[in-house]
PDB file of N, CA and C in Angstrom:
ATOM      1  N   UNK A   1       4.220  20.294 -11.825  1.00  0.00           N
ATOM      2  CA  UNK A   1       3.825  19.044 -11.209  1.00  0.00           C
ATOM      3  C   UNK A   1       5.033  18.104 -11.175  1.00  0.00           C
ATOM      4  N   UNK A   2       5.280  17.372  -9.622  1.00  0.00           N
ATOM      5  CA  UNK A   2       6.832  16.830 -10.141  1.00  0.00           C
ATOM      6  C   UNK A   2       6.253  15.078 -10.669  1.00  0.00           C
ATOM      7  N   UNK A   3       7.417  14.628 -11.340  1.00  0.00           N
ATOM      8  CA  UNK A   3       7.612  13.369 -12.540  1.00  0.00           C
ATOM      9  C   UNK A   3       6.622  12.223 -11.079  1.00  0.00           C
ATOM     10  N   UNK A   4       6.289  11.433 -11.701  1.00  0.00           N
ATOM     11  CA  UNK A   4       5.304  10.546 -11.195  1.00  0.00           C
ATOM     12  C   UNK A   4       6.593   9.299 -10.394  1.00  0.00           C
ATOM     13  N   UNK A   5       7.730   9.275 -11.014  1.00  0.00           N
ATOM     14  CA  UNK A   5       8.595   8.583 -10.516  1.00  0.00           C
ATOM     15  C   UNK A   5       9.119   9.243  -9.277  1.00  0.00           C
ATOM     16  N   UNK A   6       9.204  10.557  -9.195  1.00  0.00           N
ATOM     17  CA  UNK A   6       9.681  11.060  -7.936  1.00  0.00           C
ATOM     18  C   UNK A   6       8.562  11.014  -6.640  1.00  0.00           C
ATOM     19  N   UNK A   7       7.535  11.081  -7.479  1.00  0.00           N
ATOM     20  CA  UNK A   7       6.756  10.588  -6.048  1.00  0.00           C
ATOM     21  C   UNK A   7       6.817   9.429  -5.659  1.00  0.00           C
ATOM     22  N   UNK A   8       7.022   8.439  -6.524  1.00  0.00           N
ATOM     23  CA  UNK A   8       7.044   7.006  -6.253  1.00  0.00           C
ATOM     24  C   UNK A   8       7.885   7.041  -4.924  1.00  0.00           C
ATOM     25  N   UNK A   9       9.345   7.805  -5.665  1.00  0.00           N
ATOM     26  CA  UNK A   9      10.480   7.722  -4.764  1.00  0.00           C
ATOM     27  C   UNK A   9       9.940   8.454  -3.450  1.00  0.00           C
ATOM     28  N   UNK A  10       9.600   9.045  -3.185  1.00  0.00           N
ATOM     29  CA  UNK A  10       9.127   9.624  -2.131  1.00  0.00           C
ATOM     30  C   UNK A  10       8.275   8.871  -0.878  1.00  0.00           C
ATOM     31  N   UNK A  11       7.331   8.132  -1.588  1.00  0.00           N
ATOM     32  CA  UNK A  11       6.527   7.352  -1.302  1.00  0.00           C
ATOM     33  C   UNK A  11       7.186   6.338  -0.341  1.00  0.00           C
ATOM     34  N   UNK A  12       7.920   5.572  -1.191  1.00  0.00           N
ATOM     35  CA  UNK A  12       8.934   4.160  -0.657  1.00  0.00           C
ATOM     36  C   UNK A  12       9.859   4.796  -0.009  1.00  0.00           C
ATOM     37  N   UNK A  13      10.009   6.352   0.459  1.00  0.00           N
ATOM     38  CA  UNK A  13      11.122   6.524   0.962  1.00  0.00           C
ATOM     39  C   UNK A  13      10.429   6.439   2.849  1.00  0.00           C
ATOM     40  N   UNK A  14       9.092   6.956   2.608  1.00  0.00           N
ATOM     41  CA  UNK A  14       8.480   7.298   4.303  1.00  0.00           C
ATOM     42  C   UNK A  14       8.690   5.804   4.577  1.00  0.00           C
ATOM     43  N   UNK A  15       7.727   5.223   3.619  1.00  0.00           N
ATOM     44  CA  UNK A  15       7.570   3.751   4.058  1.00  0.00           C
ATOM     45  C   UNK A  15       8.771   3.314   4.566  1.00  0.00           C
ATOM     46  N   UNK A  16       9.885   2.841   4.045  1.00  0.00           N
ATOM     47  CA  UNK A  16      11.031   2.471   4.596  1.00  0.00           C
ATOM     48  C   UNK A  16      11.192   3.141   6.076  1.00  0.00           C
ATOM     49  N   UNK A  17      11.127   4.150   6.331  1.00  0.00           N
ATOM     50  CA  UNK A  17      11.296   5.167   7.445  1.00  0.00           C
ATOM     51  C   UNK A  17      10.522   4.920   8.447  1.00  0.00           C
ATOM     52  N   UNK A  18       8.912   4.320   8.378  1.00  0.00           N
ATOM     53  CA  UNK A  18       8.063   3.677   8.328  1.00  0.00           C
ATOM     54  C   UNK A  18       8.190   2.687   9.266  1.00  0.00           C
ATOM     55  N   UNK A  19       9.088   1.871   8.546  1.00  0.00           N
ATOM     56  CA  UNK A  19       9.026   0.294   9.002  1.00  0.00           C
ATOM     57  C   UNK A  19      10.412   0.342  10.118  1.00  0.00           C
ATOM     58  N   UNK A  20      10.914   0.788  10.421  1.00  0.00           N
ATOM     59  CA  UNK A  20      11.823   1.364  11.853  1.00  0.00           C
ATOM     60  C   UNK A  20      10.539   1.771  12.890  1.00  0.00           C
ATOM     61  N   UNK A  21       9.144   1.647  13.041  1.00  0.00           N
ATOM     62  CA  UNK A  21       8.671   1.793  13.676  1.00  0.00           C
ATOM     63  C   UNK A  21       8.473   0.217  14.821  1.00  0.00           C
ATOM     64  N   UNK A  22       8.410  -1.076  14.042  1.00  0.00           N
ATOM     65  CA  UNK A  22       8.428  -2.182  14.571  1.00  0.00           C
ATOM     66  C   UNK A  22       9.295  -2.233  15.362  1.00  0.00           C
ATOM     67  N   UNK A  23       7.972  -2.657  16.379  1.00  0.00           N
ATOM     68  CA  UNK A  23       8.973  -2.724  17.998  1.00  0.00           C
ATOM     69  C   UNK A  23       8.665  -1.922  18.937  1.00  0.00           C
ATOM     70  N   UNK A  24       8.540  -0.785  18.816  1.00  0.00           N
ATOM     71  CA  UNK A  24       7.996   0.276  19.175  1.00  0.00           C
ATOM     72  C   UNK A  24       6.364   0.100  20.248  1.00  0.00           C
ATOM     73  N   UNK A  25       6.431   0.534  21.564  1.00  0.00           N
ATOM     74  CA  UNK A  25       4.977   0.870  21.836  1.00  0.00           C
ATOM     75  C   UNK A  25       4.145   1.915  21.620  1.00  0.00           C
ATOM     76  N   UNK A  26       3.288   1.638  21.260  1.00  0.00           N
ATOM     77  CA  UNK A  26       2.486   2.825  20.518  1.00  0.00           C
ATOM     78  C   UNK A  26       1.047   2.741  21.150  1.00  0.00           C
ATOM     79  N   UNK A  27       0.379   3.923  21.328  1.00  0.00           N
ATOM     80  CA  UNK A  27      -1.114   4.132  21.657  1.00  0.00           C
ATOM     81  C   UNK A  27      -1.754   4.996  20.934  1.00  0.00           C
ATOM     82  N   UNK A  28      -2.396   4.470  20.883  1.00  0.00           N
ATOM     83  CA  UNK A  28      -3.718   4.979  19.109  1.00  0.00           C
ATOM     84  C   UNK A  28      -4.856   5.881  20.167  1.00  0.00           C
ATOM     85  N   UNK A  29      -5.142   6.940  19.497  1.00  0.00           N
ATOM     86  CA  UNK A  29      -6.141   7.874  19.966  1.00  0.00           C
ATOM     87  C   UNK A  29      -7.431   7.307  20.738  1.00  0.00           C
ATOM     88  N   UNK A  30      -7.737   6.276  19.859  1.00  0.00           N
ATOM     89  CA  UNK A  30      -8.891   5.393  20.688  1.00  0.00           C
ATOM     90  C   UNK A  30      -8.595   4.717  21.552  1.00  0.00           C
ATOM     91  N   UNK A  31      -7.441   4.343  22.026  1.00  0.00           N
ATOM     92  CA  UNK A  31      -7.068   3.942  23.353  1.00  0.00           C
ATOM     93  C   UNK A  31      -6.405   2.341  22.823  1.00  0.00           C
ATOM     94  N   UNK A  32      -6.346   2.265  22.062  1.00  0.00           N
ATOM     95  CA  UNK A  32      -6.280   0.580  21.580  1.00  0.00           C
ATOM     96  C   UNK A  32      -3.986   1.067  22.060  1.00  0.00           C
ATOM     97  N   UNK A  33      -3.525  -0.298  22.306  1.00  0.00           N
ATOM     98  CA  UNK A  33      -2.045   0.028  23.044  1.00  0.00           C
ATOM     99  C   UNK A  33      -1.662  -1.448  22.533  1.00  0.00           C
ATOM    100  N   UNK A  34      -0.316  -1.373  22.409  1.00  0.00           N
ATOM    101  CA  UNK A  34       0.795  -2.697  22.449  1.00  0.00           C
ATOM    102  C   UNK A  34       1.475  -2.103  21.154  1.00  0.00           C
ATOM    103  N   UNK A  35       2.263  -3.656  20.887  1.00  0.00           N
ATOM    104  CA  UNK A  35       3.741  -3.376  20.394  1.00  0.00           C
ATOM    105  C   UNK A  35       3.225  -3.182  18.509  1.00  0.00           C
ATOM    106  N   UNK A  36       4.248  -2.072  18.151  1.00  0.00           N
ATOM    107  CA  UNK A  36       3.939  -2.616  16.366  1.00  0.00           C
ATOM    108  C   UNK A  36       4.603  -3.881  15.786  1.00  0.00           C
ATOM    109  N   UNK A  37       4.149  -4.302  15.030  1.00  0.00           N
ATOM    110  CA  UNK A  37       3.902  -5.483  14.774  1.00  0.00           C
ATOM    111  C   UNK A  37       4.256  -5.578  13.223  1.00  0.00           C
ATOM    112  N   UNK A  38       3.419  -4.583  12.567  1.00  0.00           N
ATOM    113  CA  UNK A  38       3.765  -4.470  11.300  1.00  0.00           C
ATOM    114  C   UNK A  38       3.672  -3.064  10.750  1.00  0.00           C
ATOM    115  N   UNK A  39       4.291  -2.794   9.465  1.00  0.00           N
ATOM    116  CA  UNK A  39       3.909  -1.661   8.800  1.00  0.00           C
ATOM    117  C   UNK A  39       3.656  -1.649   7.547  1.00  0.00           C
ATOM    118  N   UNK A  40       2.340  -1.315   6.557  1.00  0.00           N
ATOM    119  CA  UNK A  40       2.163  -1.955   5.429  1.00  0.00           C
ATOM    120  C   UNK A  40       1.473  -0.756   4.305  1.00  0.00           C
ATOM    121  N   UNK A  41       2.381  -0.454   3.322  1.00  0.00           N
ATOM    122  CA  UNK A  41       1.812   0.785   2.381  1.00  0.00           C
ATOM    123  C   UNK A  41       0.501   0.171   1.889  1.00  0.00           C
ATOM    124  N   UNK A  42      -0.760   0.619   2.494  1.00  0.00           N
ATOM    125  CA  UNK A  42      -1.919   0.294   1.433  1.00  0.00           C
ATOM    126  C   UNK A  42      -2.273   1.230   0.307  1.00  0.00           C
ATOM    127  N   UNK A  43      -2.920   0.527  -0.929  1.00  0.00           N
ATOM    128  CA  UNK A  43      -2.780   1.491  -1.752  1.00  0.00           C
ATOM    129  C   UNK A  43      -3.791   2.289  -1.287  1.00  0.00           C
ATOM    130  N   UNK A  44      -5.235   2.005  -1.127  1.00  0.00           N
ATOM    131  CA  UNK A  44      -6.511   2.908  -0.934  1.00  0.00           C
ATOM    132  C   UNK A  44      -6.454   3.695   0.116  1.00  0.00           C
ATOM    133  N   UNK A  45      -5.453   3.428   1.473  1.00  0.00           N
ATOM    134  CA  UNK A  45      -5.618   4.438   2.675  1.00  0.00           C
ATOM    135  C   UNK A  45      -4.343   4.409   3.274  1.00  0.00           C
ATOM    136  N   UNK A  46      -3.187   4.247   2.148  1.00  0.00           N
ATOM    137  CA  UNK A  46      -1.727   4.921   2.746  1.00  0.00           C
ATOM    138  C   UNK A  46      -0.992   3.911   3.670  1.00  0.00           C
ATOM    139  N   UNK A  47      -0.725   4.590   4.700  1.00  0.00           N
ATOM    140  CA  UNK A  47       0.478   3.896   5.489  1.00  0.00           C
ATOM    141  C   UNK A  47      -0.268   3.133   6.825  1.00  0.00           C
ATOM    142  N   UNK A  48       0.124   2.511   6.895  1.00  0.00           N
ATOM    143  CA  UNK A  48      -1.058   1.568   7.946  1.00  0.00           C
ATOM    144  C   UNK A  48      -0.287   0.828   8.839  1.00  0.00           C
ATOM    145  N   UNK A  49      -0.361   0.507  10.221  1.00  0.00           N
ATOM    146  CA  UNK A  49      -0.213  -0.388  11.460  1.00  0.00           C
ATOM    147  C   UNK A  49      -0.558  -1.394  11.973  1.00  0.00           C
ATOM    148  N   UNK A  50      -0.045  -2.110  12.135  1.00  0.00           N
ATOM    149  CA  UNK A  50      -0.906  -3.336  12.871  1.00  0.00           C
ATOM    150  C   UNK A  50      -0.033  -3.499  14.578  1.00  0.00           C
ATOM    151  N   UNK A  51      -1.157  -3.356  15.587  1.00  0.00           N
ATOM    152  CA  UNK A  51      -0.594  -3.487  16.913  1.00  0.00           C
ATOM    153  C   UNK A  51      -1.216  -4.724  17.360  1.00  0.00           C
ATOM    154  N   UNK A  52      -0.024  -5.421  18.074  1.00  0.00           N
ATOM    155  CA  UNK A  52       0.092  -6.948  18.867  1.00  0.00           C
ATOM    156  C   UNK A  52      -1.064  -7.119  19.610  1.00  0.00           C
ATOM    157  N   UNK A  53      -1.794  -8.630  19.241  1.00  0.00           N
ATOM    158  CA  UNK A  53      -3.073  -8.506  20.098  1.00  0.00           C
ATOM    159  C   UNK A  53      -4.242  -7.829  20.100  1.00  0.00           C
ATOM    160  N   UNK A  54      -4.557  -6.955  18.459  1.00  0.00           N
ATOM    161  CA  UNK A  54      -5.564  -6.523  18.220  1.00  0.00           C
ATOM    162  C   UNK A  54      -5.395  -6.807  16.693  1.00  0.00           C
ATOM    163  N   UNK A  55      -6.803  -7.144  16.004  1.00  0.00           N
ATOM    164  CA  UNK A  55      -6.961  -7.497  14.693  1.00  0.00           C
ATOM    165  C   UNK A  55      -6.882  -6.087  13.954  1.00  0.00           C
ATOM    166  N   UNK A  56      -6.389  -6.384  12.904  1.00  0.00           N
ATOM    167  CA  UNK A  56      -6.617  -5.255  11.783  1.00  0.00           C
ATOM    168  C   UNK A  56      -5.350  -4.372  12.110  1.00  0.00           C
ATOM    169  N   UNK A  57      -5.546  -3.192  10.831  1.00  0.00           N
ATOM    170  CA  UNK A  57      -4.594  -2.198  10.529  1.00  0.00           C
ATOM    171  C   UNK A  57      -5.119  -0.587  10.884  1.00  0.00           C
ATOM    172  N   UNK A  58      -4.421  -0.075  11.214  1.00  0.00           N
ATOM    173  CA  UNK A  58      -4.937   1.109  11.310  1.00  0.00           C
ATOM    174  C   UNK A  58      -3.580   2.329  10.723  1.00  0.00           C
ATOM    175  N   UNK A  59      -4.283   3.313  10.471  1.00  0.00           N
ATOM    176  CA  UNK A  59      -3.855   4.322   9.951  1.00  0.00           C
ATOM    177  C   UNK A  59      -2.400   5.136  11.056  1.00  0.00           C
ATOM    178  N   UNK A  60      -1.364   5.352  10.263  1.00  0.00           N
ATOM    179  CA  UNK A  60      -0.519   5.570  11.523  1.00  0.00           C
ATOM    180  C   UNK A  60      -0.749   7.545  11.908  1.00  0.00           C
ATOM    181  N   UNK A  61      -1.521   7.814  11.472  1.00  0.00           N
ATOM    182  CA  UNK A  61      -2.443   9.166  12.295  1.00  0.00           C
ATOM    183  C   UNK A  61      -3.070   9.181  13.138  1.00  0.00           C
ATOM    184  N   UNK A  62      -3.363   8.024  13.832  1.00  0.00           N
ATOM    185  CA  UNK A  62      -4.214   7.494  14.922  1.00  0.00           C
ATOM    186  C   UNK A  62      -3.013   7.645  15.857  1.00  0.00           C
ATOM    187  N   UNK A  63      -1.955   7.424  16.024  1.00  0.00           N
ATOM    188  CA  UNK A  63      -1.053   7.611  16.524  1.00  0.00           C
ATOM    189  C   UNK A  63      -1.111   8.649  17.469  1.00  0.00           C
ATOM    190  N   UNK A  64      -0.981   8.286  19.007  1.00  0.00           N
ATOM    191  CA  UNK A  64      -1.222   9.434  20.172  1.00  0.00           C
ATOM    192  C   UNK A  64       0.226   9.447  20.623  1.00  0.00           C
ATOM    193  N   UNK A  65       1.024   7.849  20.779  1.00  0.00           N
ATOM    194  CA  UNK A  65       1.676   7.930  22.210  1.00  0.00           C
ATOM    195  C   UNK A  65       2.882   6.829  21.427  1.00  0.00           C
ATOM    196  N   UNK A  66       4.081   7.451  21.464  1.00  0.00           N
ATOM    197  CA  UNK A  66       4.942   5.991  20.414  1.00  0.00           C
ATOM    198  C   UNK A  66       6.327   6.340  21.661  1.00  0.00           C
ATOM    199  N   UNK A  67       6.860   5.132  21.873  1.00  0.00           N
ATOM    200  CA  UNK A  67       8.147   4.671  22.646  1.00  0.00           C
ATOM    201  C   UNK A  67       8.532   3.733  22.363  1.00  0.00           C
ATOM    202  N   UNK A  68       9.741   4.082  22.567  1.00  0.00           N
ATOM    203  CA  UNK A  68      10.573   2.651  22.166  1.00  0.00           C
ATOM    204  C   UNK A  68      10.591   1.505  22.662  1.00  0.00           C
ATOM    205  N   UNK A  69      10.707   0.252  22.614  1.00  0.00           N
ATOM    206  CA  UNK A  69       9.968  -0.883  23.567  1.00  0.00           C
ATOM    207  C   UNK A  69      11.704  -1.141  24.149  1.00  0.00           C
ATOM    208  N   UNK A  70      11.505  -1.170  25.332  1.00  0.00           N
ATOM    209  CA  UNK A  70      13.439  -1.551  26.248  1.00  0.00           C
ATOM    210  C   UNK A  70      13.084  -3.026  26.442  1.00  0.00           C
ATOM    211  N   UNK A  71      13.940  -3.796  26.458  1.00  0.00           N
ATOM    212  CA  UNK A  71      14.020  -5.367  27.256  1.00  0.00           C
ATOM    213  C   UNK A  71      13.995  -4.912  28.774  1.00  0.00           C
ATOM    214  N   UNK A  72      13.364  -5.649  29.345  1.00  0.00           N
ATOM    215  CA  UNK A  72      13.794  -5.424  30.610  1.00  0.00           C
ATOM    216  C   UNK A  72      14.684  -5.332  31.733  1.00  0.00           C
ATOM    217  N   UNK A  73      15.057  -4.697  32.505  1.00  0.00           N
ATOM    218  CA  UNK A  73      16.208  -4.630  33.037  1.00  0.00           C
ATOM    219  C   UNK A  73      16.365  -5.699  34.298  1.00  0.00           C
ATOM    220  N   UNK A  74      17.312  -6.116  34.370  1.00  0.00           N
ATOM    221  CA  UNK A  74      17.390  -7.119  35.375  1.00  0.00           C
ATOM    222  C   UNK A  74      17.522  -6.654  36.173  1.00  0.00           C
ATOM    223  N   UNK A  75      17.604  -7.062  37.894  1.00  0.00           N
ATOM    224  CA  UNK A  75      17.708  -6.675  38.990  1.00  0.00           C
ATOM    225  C   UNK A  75      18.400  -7.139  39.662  1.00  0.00           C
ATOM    226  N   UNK A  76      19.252  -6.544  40.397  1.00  0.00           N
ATOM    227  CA  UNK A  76      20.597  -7.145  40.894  1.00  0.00           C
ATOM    228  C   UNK A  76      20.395  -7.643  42.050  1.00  0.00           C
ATOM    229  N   UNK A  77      21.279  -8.710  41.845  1.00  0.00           N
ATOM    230  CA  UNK A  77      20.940 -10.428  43.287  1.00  0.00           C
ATOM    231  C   UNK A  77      21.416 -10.188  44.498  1.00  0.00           C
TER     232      UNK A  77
END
């Protein structure tokens, strides 16, 4: 069984990895869409999301559809 500290480390390592998701557009299986917003280790149900313009967190296994969010490109005059 490995040391309880190495999972820790393990743990805080996704998360960090995790939180490079902000910014990102993402679409959740149920259809719910927009930008991430946040990313937050819960203890009772893990790694969790929050997308722009919808309440609450969701599980990042819900996860269908993730891209990177571009600024928009300007258009030449």
């Amino acid at each position: 069984m490995k040391d309880p500290q190495q999972l820790a480390a393990v743990i805080l390592g996704h998360y960090h990895d995790a939180s490079a998701l902000v910014g990102y557009c993402a679409v959740l299986t149920d259809g719910t869409a927009g930008t991430i917003d946040a990313v937050k280790l819960d203890e009772d149900h893990g790694l969790r999301i929050s997308i722009s313009g919808h309440p609450g967190f969701w599980p990042v296994s819900k996860l269908k559809l993730l891209e990177h969010a571009e600024a928009p490109s300007k258009g030449k005059d």
